[in-house]
N, C-alpha and C. Protein backbone atom coordinates (compact mmCIF):
# COMPACT_ATOMS: atom_id res chain seq x y z
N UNK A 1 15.72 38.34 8.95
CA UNK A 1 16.07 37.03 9.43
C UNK A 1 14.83 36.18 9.70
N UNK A 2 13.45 36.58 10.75
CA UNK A 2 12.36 36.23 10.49
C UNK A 2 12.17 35.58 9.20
N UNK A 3 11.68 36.36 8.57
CA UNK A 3 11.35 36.35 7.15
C UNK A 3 12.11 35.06 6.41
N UNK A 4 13.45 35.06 6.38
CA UNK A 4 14.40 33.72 5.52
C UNK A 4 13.34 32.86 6.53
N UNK A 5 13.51 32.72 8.10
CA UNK A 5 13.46 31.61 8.96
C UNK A 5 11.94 30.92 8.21
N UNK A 6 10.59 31.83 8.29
CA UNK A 6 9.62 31.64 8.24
C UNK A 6 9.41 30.91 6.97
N UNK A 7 9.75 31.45 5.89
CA UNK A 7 9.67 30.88 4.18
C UNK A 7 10.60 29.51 4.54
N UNK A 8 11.65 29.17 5.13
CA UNK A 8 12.45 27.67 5.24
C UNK A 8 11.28 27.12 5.98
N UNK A 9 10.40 27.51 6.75
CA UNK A 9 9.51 26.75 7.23
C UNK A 9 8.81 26.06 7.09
N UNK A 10 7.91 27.26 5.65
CA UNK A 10 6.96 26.94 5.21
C UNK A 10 7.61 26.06 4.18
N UNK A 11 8.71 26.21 3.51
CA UNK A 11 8.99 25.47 2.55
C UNK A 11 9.35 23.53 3.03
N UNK A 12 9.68 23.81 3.90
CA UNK A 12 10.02 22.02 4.76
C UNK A 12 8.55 21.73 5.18
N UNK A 13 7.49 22.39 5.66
CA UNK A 13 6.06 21.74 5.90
C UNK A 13 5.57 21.03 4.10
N UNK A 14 5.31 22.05 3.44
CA UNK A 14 4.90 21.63 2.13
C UNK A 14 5.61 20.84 1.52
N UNK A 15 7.11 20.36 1.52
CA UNK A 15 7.88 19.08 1.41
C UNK A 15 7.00 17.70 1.85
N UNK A 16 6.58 18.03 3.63
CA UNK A 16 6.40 17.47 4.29
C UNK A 16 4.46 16.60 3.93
N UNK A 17 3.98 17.58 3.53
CA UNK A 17 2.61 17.55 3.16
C UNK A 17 2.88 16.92 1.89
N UNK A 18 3.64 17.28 0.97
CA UNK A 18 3.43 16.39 0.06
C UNK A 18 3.92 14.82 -0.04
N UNK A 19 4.98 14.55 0.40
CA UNK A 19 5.75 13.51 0.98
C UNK A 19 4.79 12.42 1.64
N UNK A 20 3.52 12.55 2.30
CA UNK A 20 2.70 11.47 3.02
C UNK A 20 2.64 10.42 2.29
N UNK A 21 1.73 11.13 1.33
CA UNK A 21 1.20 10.16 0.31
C UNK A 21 2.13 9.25 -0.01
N UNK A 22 3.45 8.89 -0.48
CA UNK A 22 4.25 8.46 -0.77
C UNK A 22 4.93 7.16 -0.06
N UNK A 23 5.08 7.93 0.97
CA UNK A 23 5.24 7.32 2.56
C UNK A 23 4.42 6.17 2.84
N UNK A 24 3.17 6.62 2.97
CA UNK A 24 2.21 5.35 3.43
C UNK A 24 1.58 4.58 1.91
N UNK A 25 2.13 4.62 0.89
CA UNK A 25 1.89 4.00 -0.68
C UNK A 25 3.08 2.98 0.54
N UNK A 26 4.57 3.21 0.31
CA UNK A 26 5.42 2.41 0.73
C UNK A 26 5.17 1.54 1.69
N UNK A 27 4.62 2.29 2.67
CA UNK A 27 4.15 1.28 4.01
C UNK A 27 3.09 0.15 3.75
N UNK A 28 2.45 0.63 2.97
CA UNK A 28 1.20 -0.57 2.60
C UNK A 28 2.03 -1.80 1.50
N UNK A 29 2.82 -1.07 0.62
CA UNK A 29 3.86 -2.04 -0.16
C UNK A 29 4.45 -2.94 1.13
N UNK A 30 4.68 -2.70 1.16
CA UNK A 30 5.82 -3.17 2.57
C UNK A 30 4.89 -4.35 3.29
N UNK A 31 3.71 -3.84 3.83
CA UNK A 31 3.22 -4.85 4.92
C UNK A 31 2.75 -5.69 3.66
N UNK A 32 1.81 -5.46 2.57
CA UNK A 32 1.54 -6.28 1.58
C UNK A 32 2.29 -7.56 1.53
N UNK A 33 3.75 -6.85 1.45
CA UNK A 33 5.16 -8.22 1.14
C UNK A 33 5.54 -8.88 1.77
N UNK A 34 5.36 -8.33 3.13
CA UNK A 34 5.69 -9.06 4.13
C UNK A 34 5.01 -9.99 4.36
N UNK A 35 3.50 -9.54 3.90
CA UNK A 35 2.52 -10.73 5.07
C UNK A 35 2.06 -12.00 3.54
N UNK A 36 3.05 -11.55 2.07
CA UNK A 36 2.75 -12.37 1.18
C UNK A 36 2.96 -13.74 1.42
N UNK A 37 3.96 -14.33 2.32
CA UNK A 37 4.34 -15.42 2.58
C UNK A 37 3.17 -16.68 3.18
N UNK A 38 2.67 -16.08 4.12
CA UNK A 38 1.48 -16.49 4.48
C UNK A 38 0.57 -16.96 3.67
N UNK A 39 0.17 -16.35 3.02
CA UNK A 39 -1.09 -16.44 1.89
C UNK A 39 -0.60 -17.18 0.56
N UNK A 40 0.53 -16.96 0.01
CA UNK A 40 0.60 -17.75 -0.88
C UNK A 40 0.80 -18.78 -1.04
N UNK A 41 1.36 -19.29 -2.38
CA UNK A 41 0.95 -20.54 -2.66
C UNK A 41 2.52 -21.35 -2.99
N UNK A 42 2.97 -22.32 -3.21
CA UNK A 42 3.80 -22.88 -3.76
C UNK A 42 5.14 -22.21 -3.29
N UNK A 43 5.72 -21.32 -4.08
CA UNK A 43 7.04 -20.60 -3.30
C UNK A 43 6.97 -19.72 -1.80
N UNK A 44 5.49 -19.00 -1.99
CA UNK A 44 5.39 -18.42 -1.02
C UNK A 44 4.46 -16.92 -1.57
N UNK A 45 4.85 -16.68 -2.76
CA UNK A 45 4.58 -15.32 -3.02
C UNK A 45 3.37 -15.53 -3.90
N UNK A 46 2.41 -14.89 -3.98
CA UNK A 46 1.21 -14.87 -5.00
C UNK A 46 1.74 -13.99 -6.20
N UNK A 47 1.20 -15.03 -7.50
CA UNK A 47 1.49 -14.65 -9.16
C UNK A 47 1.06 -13.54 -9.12
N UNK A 48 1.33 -12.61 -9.79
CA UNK A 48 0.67 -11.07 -10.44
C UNK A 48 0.92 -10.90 -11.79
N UNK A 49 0.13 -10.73 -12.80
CA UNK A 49 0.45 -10.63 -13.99
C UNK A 49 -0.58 -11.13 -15.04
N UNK A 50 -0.28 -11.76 -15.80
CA UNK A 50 -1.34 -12.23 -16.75
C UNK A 50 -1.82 -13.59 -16.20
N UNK A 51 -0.77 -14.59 -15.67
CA UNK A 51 -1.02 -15.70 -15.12
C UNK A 51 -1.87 -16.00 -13.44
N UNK A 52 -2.14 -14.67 -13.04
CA UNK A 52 -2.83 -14.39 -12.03
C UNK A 52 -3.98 -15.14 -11.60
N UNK A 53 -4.05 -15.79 -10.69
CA UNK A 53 -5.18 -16.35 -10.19
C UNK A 53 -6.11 -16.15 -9.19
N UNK A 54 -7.92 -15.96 -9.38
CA UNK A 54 -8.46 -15.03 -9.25
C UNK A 54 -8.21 -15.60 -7.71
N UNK A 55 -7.94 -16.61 -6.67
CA UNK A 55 -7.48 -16.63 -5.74
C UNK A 55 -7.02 -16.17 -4.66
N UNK A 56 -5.14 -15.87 -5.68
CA UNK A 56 -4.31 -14.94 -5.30
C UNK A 56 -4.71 -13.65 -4.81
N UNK A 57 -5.34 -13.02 -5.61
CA UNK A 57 -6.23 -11.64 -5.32
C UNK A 57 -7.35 -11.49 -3.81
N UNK A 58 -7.65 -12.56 -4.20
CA UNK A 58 -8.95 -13.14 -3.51
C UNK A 58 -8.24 -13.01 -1.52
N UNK A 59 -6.87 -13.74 -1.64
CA UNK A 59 -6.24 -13.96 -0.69
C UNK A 59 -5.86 -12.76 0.06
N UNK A 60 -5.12 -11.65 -1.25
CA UNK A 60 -4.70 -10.21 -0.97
C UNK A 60 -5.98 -9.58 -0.17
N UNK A 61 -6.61 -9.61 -0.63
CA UNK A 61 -8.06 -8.82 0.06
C UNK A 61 -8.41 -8.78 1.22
N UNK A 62 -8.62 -10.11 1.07
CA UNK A 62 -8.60 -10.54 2.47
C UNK A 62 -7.32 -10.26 3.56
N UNK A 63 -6.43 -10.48 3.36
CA UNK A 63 -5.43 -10.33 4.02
C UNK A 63 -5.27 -8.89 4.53
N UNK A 64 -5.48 -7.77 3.09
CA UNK A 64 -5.59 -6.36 3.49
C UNK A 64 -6.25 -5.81 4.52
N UNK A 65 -7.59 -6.54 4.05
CA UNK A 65 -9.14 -6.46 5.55
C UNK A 65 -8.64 -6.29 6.49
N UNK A 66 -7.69 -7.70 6.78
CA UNK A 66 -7.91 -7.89 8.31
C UNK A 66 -6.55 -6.79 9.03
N UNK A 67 -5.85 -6.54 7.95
CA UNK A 67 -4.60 -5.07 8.28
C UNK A 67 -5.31 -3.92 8.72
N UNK A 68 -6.45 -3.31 7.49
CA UNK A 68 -6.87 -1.92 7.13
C UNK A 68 -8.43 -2.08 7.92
N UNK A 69 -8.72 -3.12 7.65
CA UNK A 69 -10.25 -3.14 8.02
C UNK A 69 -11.45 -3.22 7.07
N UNK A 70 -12.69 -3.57 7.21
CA UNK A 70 -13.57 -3.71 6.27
C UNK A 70 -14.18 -2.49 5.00
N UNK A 71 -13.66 -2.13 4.34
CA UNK A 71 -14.29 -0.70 3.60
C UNK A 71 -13.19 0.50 3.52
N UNK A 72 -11.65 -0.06 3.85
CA UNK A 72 -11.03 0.41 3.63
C UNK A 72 -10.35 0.53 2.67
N UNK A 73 -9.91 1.76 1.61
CA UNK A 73 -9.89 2.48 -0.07
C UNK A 73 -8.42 1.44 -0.06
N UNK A 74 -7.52 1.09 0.80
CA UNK A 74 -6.23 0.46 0.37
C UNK A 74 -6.63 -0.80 -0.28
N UNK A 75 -7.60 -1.57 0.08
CA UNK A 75 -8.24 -2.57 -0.12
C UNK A 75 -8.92 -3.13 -1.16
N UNK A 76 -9.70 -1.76 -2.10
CA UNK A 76 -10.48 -1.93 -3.04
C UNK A 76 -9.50 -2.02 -4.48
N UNK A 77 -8.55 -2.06 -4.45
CA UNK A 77 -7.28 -2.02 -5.76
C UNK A 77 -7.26 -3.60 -5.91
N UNK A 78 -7.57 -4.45 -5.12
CA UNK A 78 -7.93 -5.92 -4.94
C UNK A 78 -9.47 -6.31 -6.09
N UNK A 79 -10.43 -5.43 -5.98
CA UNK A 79 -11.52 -6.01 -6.28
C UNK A 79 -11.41 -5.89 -7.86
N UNK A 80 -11.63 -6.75 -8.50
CA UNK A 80 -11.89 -7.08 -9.66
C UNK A 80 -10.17 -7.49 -10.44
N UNK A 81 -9.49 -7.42 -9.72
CA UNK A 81 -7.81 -7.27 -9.92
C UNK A 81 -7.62 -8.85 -11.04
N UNK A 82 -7.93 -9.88 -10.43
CA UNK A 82 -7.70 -11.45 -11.12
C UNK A 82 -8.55 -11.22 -12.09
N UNK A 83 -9.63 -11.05 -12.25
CA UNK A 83 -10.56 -11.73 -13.64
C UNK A 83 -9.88 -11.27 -15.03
């Protein structure tokens, strides 16, 4: 009985361990969208795509900074993103 209990254990931690990553990808999606309104331009939301303006990006970055902080890895998916 141990034994089943211990392996369901281990098996819901390593669910759990792998699952983060995922989790906080979403959470950063999330505050990203939320706080897009602010920063953008015209409707509200900044272009992404081919029509991208190096701006828009410019705006994201910044905006991330002041979430994550200066030198933070969520942040750097911004740099070079518009050109």
């Amino acid at each position: 009985m141990w034994r089943a209990l211990l392996g369901y254990a281990i098996g819901i931690a390593v669910i759990v361990v792998l699952a983060l990553p995922f989790g906080r990808e979403i959470e950063y999606r999330y505050e990203v969208w939320r706080h897009a309104d602010q920063i953008g331009e015209g409707s509200g939301r900044p272009t992404v795509g081919a029509q991208a303006r190096l701006s828009d990006f410019e705006r994201l970055r910044a905006r991330c900074i002041q979430i994550y902080g200066f030198g933070s890895t969520e942040c750097d998916r911004f740099l070079g993103a518009g050109e």
